[in-house]
Protein backbone atom coordinates (compact mmCIF):
# COMPACT_ATOMS: atom_id res chain seq x y z
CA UNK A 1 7.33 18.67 -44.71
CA UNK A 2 6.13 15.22 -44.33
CA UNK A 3 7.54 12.61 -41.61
CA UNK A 4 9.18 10.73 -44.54
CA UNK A 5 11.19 13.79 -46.01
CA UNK A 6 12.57 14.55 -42.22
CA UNK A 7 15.97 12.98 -42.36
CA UNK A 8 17.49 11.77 -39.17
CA UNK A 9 20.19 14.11 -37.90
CA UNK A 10 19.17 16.98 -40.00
CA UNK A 11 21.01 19.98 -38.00
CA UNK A 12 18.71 23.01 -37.81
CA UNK A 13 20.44 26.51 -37.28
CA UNK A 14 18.75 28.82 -34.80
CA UNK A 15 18.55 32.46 -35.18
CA UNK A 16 20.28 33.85 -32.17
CA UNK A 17 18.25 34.76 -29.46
CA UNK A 18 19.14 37.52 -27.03
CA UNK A 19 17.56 37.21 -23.49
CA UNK A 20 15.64 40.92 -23.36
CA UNK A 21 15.92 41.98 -19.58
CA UNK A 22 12.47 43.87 -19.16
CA UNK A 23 11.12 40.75 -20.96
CA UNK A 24 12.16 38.62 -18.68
CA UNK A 25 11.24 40.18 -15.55
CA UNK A 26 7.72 40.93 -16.96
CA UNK A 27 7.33 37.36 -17.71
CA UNK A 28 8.84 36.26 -13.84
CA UNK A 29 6.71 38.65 -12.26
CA UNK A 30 3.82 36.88 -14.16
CA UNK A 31 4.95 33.12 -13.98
CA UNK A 32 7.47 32.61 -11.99
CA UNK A 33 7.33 34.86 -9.73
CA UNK A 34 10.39 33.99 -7.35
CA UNK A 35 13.00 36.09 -5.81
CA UNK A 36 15.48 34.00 -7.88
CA UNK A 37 13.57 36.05 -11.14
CA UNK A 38 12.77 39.65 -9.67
CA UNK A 39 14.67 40.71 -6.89
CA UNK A 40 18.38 41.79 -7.44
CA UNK A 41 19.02 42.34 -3.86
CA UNK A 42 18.56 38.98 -2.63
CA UNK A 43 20.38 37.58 -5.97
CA UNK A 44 23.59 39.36 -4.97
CA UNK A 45 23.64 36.90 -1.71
CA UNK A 46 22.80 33.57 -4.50
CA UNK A 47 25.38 31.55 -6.30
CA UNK A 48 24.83 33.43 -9.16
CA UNK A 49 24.89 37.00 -8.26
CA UNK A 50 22.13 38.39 -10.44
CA UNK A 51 19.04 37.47 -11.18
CA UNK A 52 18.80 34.61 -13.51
CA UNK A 53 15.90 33.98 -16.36
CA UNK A 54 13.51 31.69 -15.52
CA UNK A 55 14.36 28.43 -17.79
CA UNK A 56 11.09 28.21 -19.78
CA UNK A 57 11.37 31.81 -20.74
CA UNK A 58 14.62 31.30 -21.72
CA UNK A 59 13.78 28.42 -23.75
CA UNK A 60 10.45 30.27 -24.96
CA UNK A 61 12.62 32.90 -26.64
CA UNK A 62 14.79 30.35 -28.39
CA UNK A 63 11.37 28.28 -29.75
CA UNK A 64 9.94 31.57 -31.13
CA UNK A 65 12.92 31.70 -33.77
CA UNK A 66 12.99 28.17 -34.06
CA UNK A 67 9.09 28.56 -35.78
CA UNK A 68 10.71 31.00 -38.40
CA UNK A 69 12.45 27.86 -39.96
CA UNK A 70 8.64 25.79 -39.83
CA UNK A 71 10.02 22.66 -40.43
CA UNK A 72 6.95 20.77 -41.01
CA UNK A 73 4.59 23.73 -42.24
CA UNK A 74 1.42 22.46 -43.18
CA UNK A 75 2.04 18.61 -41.81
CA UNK A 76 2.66 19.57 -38.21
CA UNK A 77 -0.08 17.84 -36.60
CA UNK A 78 0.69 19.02 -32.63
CA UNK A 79 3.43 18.53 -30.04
CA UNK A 80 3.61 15.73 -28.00
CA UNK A 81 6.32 16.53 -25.69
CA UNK A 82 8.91 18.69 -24.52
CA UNK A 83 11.85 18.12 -21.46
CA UNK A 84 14.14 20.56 -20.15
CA UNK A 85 17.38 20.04 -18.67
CA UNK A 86 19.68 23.50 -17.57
CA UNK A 87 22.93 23.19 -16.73
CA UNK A 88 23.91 27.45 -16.37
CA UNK A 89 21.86 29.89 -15.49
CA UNK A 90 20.76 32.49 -18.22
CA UNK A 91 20.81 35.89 -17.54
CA UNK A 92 19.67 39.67 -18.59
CA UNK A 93 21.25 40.50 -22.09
CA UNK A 94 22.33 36.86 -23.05
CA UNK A 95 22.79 35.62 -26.24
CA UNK A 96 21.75 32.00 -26.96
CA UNK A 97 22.88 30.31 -29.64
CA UNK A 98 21.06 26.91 -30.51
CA UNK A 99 21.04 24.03 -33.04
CA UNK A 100 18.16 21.10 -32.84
CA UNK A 101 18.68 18.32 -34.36
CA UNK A 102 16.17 15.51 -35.85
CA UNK A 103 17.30 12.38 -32.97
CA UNK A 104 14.85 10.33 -33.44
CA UNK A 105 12.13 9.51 -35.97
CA UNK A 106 8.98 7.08 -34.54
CA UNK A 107 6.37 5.80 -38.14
CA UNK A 108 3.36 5.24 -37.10
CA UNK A 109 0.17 4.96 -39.05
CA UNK A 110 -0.88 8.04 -39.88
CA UNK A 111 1.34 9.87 -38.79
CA UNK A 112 4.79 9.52 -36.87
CA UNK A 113 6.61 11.57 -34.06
CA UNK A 114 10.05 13.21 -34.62
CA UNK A 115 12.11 14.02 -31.99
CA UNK A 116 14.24 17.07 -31.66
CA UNK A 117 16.94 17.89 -29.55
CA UNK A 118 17.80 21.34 -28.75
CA UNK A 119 21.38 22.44 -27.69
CA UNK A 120 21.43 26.05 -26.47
CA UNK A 121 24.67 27.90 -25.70
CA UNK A 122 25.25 31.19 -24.52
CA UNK A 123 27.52 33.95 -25.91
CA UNK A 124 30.89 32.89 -23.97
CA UNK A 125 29.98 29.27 -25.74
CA UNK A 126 28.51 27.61 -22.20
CA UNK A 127 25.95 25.28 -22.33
CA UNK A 128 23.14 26.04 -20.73
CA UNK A 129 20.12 24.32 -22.02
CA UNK A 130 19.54 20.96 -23.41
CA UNK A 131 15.71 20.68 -24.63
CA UNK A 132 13.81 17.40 -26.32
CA UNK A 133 10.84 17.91 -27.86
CA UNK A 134 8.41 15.94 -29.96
CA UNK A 135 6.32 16.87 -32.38
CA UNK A 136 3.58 14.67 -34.48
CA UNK A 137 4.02 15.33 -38.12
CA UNK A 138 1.65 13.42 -41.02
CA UNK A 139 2.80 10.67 -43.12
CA UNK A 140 2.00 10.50 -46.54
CA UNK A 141 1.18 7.69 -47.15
CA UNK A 142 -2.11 8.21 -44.28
């Protein structure tokens, strides 16, 4: 889809993602490997009692099901830039449940950036992720 047909606060309806716990320990153990992400005993003595996913896995998982919707197929261009904000900690066996929505739309010559924003909720309805990203998508009229 070209920048042009993107309209502005188009709402985009996620798959649901569930937070697979060997998943997520594989990928702490690889990335961010932190006791916060592998070690159970010393979670029970953390504010949150388990351990938690590490936030860009969590966010990975939702952005793989966001790319079955391919927005912009073909016109896609790249990404220019993505920000994470968490505000609950994910854990083992979560469900997330997320929306993005087209915020902002940026022409530009060739091509123009659209921003999404990504609101991610768990299965109790908590919000625990808030995600921008921006992608560079081709204009037709380049």
């Amino acid at each position: 889809m070209y920048f042009e047909d993107i309209e502005l606060n188009h709402v985009i309806d996620i798959e649901p993602t569930v937070i697979d716990e060997q998943e997520m320990l594989d990928f702490a153990k690889r990335y961010d490997n932190i006791p916060l992400h592998t070690d159970e005993e010393y979670c029970k003595g953390t504010r949150f009692g388990h351990i938690i996913a590490p936030g860009v896995m969590a966010f990975m998982a939702v952005w793989a099901n966001y790319l079955k919707v391919d927005l912009c197929g073909e016109e896609l261009v790249a990404g220019k830039s993505t920000g994470m904000e968490w505000h609950k900690p994910v854990y083992a066996n979560d469900v997330l449940y997320s929306q993005a929505v087209v915020s902002s739309k940026t022409p530009g010559k060739r091509t123009g950036i659209v921003e999404l924003t990504f609101t991610i909720k768990n299965q109790n309805g908590e919000h625990v992720m808030t995600n921008l990203t921006e992608m560079v998508v081709k204009r037709k009229e380049a």
